[in-house]
Structures are given as C-alpha cells and as structure tokens.
Protein backbone atom coordinates (compact mmCIF):
# COMPACT_ATOMS: atom_id res chain seq x y z
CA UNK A 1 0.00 0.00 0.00
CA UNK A 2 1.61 3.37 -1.07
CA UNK A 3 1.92 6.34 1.55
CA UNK A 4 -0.70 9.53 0.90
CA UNK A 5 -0.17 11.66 -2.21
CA UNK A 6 1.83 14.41 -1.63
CA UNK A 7 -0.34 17.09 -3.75
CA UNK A 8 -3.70 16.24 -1.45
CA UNK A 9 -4.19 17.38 2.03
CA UNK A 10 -5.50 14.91 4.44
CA UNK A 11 -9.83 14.62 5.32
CA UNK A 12 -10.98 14.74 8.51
CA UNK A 13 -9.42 12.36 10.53
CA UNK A 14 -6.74 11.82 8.17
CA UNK A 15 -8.57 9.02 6.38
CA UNK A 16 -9.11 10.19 3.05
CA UNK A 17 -7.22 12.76 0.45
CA UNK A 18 -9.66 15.97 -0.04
CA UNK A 19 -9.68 19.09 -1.52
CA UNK A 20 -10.74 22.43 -0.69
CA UNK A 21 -14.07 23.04 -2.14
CA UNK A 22 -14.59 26.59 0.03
CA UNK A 23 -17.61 27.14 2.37
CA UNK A 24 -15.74 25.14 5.09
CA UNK A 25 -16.34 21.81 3.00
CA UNK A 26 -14.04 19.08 1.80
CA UNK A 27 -14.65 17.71 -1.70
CA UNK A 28 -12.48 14.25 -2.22
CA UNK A 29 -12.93 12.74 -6.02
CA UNK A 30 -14.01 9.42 -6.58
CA UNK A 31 -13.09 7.30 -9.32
CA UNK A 32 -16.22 5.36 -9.46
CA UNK A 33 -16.22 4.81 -13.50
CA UNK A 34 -15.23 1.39 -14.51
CA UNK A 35 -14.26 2.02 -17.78
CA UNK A 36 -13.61 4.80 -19.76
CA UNK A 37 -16.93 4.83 -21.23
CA UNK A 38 -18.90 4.92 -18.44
CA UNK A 39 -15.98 7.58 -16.98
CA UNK A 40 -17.61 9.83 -19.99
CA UNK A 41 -21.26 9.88 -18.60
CA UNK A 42 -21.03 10.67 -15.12
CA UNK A 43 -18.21 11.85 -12.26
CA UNK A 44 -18.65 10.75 -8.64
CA UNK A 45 -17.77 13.70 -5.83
CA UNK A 46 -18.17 12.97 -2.01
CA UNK A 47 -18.76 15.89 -0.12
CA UNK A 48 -17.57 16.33 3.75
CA UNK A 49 -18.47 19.22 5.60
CA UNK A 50 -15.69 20.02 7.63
CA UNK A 51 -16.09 20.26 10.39
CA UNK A 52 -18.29 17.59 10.24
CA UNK A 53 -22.00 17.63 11.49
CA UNK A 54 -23.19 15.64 14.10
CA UNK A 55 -24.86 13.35 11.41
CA UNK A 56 -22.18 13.10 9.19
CA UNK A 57 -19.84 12.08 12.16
CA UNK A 58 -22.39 9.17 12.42
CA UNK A 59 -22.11 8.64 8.38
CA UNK A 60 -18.59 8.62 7.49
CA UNK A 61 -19.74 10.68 3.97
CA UNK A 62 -22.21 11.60 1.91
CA UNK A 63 -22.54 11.45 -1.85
CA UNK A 64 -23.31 13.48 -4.58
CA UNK A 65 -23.68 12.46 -8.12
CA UNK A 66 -23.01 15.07 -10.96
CA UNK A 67 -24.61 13.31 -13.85
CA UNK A 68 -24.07 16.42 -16.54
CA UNK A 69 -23.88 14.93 -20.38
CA UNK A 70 -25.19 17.31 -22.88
CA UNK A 71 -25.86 15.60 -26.48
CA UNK A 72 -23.98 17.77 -28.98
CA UNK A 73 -26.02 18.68 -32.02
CA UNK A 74 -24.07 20.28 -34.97
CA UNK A 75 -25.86 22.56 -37.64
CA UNK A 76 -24.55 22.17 -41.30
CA UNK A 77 -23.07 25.73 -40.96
CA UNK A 78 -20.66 25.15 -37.55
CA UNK A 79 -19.72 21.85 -39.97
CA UNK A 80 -18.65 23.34 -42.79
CA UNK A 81 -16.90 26.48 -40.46
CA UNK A 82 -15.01 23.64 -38.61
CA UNK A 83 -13.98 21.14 -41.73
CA UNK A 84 -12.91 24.86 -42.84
CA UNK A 85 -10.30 25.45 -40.02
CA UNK A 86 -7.11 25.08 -42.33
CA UNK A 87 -4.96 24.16 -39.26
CA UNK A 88 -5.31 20.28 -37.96
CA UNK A 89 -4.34 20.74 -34.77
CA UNK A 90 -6.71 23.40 -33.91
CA UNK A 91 -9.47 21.14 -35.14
CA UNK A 92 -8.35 18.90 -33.09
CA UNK A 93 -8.37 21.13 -30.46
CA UNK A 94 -11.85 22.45 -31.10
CA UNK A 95 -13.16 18.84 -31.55
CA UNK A 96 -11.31 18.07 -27.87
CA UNK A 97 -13.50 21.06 -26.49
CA UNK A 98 -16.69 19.66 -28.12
CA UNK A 99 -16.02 16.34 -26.12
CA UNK A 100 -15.21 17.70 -23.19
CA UNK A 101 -18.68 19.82 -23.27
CA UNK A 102 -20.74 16.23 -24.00
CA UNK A 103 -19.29 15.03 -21.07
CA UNK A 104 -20.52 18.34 -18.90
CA UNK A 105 -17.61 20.38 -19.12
CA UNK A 106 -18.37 23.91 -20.32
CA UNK A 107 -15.69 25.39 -19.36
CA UNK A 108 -14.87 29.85 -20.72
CA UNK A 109 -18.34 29.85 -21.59
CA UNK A 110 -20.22 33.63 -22.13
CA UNK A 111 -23.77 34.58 -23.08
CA UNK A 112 -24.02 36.86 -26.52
CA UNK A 113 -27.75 37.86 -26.38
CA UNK A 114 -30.99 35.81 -27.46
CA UNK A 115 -30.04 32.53 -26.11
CA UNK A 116 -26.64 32.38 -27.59
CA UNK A 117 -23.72 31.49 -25.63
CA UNK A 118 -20.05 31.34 -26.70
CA UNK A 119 -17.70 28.81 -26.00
CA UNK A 120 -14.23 30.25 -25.86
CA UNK A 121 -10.76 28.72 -26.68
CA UNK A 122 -7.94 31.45 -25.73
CA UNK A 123 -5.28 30.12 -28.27
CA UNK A 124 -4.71 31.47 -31.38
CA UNK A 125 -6.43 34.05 -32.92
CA UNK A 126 -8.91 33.21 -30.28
CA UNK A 127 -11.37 30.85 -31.55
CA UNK A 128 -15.20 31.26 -30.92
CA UNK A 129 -17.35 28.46 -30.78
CA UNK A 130 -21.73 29.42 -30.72
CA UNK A 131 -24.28 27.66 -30.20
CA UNK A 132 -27.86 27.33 -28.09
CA UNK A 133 -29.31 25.44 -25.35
CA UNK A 134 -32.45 23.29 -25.48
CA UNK A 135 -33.86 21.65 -22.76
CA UNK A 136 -31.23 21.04 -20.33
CA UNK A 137 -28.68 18.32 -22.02
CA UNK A 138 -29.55 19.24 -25.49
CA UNK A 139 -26.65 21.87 -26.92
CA UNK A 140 -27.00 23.02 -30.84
CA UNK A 141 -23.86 23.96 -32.10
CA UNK A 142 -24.15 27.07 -34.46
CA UNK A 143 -20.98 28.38 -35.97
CA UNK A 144 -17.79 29.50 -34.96
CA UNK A 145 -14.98 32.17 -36.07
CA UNK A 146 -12.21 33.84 -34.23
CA UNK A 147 -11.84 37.36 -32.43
CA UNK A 148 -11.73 39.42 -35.38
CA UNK A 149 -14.92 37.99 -37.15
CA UNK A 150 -16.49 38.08 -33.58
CA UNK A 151 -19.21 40.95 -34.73
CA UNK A 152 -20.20 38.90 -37.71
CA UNK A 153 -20.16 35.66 -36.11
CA UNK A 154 -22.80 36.99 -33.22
CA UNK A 155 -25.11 38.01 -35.63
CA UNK A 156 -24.92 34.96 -37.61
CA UNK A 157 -25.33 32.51 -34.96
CA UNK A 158 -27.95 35.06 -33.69
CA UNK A 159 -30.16 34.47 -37.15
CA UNK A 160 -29.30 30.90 -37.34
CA UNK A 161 -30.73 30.31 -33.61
CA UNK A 162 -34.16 32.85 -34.24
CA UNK A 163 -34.54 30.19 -37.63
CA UNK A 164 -34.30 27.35 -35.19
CA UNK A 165 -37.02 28.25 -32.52
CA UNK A 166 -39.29 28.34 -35.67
C-alpha cells in the first residue's frame, strides 16, 4: 500500500485525500467509472463538511452524483466552419472542447444575447465556438470564427438560432 499523495491534504481524521471546495467543506474525487466509457457519462464527488456535522460524524460521507452529459447537435453551418479550419491541430483542439462539453464540461463559456452562448478557446487568434441550449442536455452547435470575425459571427449565430425556434 503506497503512503498519501503528496499534492492532497488529508480529510478529517486523516482518512481520506480531499480538496478544498470553500464554504468550510471538503470535496475528495471518486473514481467510481469502470471504464472509460462509463468515466464519460457521469463523475462521482463525495462531499464532507468540515467540520463535520453531528450526522455526518455518524455517516462517514455523503454522496453526490453530478450526472451532466449534454448531447452535442451540430448545424450544417458550424460543420462546414469547422472542416474549414485550415490548421489540424486546432481542429483537433476544437473537436477536444466539443467532447469535453458532451461530457458536462463547459468550461470559458459567455452569453451573446438571445439565447446564444459562446464557448471560448484562448489560443490562437482566439477561436469562438456558438451555439444554443435546449432543454437542459440538449446543446446546438451554431458556428464559430475567431476574435476578429467576432461581430459577424454573433449576428450569424444570432439568425441561425431565431430560424431554429421556428
């Protein structure tokens, strides 16, 4: 059995590794996900408040379950903008942001105006991803551009999601 990890601070108790999640609680990760796959759909966090209650002193934790996937939908526009990107590892890197916001992940994330949010990558020329939500794991991917076609881009994605809705 190998010692504590040397990046963690110790739970209450010294018992189990924990981070700070602010408020006076302890949040420890769990790595409840057998397989990769099911790693995608869902991430385990136990929360402690520390110090502990009286009931969770009789408990040694409680759990919460984060179950945040969001089905990706892509309009033929934000397709042809992204097969468009002439650098490969940028589409990479946009397609890596993509999966990481199925699996819940929105990360720099800012709202435009009529239900249009952007997903920003700072790299670059400073990519701009748009799209809408609908319902809440359903996200429509609109178009994209970078800073400088930012104005343009708005508007666009702006029209595109008005044409949706009807």
């Amino acid at each position: 059995m190998s010692g504590p990890d040397p990046g963690l601070s110790s739970g209450p108790a010294g018992l189990l590794p924990s981070f700070s999640g602010g408020h006076g609680q302890r949040v420890i990760p769990v790595a409840s996900a057998t397989s990769r796959a099911e790693f995608s759909e869902f991430s385990t966090v136990v929360t402690l408040r520390y110090p502990p209650s009286r009931r969770q002193l009789d408990r040694p934790y409680s759990i919460e379950y984060t179950w945040r996937v969001y089905q990706v939908r892509q309009t033929d526009r934000f397709r042809e903008w992204l097969a468009g990107v002439d650098d490969r590892l940028t589409r990479i890197r946009l397609g890596r942001r993509l999966e990481k916001v199925q699996r819940g992940s929105l990360g720099d994330v800012a709202p435009v105006g009529e239900g249009v949010f952007e997903l920003r990558e700072d790299f670059g020329p400073g990519w701009r991803m748009y799209f809408v939500r609908r319902g809440r794991v359903l996200i429509v991917m609109l178009g994209g551009g970078t800073k400088r076609t930012q104005g343009r881009d708005i508007a666009a994605a702006k029209r595109l999601a008005a044409k949706l809705e009807d």
